[in-house]
PDB file of N, CA and C in Angstrom:
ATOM      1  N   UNK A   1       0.840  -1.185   0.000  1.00  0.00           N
ATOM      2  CA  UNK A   1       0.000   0.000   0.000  1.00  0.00           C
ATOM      3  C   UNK A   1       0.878   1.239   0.000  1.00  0.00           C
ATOM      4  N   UNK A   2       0.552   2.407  -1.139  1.00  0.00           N
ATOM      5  CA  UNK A   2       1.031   3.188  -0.647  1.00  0.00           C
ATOM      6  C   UNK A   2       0.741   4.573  -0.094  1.00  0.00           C
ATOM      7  N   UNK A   3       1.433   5.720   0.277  1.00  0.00           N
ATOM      8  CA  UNK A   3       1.380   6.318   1.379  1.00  0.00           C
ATOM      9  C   UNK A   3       1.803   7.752   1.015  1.00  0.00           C
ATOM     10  N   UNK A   4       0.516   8.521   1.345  1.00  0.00           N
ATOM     11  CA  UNK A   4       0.822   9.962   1.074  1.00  0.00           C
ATOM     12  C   UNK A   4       2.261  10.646   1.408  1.00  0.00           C
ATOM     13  N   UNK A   5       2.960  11.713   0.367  1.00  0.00           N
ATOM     14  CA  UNK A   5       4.267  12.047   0.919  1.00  0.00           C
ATOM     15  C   UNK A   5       3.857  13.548   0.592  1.00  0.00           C
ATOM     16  N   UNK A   6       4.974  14.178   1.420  1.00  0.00           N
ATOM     17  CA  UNK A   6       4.913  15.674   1.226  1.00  0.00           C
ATOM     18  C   UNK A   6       4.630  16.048   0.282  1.00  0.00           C
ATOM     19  N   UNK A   7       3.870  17.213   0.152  1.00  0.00           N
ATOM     20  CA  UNK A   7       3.666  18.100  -1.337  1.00  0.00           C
ATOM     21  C   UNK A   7       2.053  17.447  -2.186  1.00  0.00           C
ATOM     22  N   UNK A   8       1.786  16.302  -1.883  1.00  0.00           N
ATOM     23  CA  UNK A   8       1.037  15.385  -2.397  1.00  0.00           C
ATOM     24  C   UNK A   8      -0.725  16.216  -1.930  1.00  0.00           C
ATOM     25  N   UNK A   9      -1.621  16.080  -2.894  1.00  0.00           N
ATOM     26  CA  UNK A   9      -3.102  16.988  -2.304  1.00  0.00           C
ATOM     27  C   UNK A   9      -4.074  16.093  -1.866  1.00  0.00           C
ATOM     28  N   UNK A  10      -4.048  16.536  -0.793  1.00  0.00           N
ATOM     29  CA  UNK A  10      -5.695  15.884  -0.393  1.00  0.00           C
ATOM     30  C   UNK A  10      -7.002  16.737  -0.170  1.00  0.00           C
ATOM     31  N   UNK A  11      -8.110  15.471  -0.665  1.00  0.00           N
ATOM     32  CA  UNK A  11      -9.300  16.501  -1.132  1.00  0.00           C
ATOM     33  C   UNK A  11     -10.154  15.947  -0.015  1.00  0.00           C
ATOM     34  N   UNK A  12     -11.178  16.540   0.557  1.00  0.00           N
ATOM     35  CA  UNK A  12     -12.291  16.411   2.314  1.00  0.00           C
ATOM     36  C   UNK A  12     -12.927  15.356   1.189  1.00  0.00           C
ATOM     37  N   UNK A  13     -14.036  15.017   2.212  1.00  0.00           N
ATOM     38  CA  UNK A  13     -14.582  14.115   1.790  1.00  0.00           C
ATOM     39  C   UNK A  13     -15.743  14.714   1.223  1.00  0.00           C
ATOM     40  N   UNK A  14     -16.309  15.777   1.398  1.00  0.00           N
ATOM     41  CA  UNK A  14     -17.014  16.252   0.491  1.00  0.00           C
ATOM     42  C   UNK A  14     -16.564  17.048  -0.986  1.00  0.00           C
ATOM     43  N   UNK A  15     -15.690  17.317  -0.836  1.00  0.00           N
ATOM     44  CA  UNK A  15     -14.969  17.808  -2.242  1.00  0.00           C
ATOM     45  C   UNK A  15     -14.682  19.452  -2.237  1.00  0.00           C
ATOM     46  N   UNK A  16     -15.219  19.816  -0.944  1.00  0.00           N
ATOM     47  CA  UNK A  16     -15.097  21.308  -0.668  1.00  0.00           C
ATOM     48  C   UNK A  16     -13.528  21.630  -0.288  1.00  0.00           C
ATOM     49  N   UNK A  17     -12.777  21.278  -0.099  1.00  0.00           N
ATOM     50  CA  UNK A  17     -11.783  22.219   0.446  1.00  0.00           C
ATOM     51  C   UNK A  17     -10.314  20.988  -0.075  1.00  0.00           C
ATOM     52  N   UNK A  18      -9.106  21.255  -0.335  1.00  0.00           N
ATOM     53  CA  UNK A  18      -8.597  20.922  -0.662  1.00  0.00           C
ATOM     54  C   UNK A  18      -6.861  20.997   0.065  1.00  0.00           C
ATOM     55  N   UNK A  19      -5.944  20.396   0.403  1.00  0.00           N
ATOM     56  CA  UNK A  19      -5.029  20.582   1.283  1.00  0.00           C
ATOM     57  C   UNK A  19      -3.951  19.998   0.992  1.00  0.00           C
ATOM     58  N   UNK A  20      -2.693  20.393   1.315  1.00  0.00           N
ATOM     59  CA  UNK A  20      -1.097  20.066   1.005  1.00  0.00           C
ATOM     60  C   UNK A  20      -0.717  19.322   2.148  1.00  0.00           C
ATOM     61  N   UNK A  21      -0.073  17.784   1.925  1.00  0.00           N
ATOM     62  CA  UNK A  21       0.405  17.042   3.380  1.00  0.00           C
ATOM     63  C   UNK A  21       1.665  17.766   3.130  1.00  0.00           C
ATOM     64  N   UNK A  22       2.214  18.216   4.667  1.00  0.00           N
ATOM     65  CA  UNK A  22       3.273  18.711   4.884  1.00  0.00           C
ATOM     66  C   UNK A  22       3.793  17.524   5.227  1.00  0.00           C
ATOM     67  N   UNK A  23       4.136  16.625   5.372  1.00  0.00           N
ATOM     68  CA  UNK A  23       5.003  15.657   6.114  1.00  0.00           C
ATOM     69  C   UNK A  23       4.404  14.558   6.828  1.00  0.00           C
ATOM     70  N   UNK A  24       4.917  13.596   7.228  1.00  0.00           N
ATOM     71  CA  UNK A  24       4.850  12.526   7.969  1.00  0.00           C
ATOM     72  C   UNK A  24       4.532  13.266   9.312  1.00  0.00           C
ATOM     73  N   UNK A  25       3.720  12.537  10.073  1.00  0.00           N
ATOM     74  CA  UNK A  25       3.123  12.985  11.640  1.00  0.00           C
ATOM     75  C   UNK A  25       3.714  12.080  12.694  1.00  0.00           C
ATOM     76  N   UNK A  26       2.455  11.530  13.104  1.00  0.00           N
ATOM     77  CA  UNK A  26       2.697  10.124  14.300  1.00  0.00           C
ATOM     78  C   UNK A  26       1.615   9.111  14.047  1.00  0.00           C
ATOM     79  N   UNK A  27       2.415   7.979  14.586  1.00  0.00           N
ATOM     80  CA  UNK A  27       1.215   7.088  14.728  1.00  0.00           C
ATOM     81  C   UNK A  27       0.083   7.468  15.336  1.00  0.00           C
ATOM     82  N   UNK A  28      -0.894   7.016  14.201  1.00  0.00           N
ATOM     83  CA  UNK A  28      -2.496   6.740  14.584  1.00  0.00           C
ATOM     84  C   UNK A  28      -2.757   6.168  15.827  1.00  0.00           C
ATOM     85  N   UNK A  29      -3.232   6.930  16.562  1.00  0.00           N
ATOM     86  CA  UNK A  29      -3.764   6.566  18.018  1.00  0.00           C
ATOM     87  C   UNK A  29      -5.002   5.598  18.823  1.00  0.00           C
ATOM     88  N   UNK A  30      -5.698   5.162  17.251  1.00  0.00           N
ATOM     89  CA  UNK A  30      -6.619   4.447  17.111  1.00  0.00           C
ATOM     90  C   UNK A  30      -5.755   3.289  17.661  1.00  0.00           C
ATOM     91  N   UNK A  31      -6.942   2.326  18.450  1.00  0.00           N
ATOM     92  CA  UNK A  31      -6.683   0.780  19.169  1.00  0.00           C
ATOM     93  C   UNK A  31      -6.680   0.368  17.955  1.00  0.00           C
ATOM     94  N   UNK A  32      -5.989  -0.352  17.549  1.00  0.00           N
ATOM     95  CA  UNK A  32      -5.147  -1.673  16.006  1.00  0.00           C
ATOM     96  C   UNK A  32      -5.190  -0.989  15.124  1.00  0.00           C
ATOM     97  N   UNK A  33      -4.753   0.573  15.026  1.00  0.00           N
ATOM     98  CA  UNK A  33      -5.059   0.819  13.561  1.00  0.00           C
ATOM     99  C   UNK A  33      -3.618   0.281  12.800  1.00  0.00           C
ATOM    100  N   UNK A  34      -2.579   1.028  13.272  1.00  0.00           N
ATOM    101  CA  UNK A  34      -1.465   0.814  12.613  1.00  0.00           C
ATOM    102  C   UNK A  34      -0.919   1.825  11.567  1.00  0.00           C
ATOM    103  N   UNK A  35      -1.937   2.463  10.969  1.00  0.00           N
ATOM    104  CA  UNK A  35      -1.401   3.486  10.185  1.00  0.00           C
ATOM    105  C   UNK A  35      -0.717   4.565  11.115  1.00  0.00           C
ATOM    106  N   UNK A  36      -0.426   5.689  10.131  1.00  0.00           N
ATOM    107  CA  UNK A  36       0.285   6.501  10.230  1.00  0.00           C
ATOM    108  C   UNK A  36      -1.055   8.017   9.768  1.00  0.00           C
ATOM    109  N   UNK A  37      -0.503   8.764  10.959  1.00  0.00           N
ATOM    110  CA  UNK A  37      -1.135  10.367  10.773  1.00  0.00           C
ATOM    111  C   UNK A  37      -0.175  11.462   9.822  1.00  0.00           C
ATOM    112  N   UNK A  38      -0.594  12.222   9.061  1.00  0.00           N
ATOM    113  CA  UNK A  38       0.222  12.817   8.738  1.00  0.00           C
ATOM    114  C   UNK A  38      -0.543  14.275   8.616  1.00  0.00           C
ATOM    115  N   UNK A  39       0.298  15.326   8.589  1.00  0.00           N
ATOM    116  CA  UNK A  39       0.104  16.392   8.854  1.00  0.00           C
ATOM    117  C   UNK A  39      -0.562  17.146   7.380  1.00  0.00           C
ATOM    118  N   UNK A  40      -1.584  17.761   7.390  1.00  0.00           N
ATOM    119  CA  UNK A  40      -2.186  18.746   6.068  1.00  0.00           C
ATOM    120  C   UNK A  40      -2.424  19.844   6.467  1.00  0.00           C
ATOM    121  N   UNK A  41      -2.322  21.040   5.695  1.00  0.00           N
ATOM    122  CA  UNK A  41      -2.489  21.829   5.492  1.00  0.00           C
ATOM    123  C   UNK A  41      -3.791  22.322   4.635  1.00  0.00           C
ATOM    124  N   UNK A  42      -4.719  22.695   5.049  1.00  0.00           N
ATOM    125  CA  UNK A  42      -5.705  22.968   4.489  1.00  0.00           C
ATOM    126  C   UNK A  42      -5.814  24.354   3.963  1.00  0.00           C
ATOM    127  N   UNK A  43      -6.724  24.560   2.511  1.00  0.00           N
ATOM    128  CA  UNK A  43      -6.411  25.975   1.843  1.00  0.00           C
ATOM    129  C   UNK A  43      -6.924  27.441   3.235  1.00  0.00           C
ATOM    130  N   UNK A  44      -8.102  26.590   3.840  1.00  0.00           N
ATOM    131  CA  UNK A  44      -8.321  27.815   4.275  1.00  0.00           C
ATOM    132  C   UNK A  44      -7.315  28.383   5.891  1.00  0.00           C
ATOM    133  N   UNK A  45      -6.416  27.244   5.276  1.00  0.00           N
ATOM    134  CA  UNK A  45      -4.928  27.351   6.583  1.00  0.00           C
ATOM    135  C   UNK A  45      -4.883  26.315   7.717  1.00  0.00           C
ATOM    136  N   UNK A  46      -6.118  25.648   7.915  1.00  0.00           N
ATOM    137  CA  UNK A  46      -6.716  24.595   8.968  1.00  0.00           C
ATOM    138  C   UNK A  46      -5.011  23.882   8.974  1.00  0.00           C
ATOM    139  N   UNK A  47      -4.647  23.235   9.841  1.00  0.00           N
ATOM    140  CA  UNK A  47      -3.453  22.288  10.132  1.00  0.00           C
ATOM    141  C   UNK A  47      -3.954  21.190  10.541  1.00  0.00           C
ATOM    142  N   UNK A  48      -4.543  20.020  10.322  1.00  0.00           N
ATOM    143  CA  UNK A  48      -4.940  19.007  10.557  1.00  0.00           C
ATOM    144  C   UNK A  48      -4.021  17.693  10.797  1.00  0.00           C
ATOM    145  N   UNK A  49      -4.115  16.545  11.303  1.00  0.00           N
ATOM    146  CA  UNK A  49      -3.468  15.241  11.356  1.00  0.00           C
ATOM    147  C   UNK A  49      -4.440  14.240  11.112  1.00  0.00           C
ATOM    148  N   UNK A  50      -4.275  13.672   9.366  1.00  0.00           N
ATOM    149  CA  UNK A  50      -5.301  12.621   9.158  1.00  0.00           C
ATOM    150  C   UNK A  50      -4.589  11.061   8.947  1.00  0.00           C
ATOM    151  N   UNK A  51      -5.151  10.030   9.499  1.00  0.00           N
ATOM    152  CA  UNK A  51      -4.651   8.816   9.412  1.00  0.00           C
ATOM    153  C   UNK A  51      -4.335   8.258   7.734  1.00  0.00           C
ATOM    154  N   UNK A  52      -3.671   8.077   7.411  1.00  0.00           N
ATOM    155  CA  UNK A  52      -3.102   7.727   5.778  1.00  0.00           C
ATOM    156  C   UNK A  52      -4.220   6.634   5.781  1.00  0.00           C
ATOM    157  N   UNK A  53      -5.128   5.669   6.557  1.00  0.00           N
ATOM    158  CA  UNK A  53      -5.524   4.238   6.717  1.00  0.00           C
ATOM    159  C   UNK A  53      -7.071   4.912   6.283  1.00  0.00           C
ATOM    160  N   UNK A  54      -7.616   6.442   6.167  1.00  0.00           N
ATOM    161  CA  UNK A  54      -8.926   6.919   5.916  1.00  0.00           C
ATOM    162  C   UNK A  54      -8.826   7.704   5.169  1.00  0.00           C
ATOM    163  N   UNK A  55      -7.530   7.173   3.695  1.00  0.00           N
ATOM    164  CA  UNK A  55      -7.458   8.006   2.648  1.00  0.00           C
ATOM    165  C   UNK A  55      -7.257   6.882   1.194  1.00  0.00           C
ATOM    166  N   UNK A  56      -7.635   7.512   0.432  1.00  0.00           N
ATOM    167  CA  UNK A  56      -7.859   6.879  -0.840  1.00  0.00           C
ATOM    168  C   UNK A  56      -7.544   7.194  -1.942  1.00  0.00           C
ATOM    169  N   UNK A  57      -6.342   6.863  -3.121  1.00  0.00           N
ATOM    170  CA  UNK A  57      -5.260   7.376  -4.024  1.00  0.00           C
ATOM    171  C   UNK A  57      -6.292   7.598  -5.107  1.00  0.00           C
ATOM    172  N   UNK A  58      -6.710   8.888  -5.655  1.00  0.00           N
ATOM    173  CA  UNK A  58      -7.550   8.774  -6.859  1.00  0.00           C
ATOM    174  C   UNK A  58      -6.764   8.866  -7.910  1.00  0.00           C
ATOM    175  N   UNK A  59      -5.580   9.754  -8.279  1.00  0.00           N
ATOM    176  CA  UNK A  59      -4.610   9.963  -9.288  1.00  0.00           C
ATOM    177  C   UNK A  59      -3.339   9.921  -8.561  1.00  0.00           C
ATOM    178  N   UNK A  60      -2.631   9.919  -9.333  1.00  0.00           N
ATOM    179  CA  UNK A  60      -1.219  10.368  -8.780  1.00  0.00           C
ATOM    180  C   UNK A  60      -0.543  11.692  -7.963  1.00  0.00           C
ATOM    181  N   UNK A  61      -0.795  11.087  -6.845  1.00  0.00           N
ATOM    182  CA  UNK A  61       0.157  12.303  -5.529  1.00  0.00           C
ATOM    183  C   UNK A  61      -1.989  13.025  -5.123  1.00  0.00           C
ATOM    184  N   UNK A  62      -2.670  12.475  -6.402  1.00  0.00           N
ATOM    185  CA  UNK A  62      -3.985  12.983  -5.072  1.00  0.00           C
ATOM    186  C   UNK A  62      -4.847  11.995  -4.295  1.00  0.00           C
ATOM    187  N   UNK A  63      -4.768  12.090  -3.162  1.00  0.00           N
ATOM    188  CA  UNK A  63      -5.495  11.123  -2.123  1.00  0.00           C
ATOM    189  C   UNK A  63      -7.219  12.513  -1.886  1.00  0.00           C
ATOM    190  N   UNK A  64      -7.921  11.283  -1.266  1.00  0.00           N
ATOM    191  CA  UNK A  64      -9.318  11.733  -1.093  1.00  0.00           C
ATOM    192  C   UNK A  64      -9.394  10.684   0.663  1.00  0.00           C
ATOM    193  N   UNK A  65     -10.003  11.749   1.351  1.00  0.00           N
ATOM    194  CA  UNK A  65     -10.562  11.155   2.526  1.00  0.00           C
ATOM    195  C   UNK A  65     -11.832  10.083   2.073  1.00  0.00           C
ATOM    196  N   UNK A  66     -11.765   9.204   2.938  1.00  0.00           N
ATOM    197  CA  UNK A  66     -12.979   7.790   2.707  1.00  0.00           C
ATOM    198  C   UNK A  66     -13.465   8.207   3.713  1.00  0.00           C
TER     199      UNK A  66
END
């Protein structure tokens, strides 16, 4: 499987707002998840940490929240 990297866009799950992963985060804090959180940047500046394990590769370098 692979795994969002810096620079790479992710789109919300509704399709409204759109965001730049800055980097690798920390492990997902979820009991058995195992993935990995990583840090986004959202357009309207939001700084978020989303689990790579509740994202989904639609093209190349763009992931979509599931």
């Amino acid at each position: 499987m692979s795994a969002p990297k810096k620079g790479d866009t992710l789109i919300s799950r509704e399709g409204k707002k759109r965001g730049v992963v800055r980097g690798p985060g920390r492990p997902c804090t979820m009991e058995s998840c195992g993935g990995q959180k990583v840090s986004v940047r959202w357009s309207d500046g939001e700084l978020t940490y989303c689990c790579e394990r509740g994202m989904a590769l639609t093209k190349p370098r763009i992931w979509k929240l599931t």
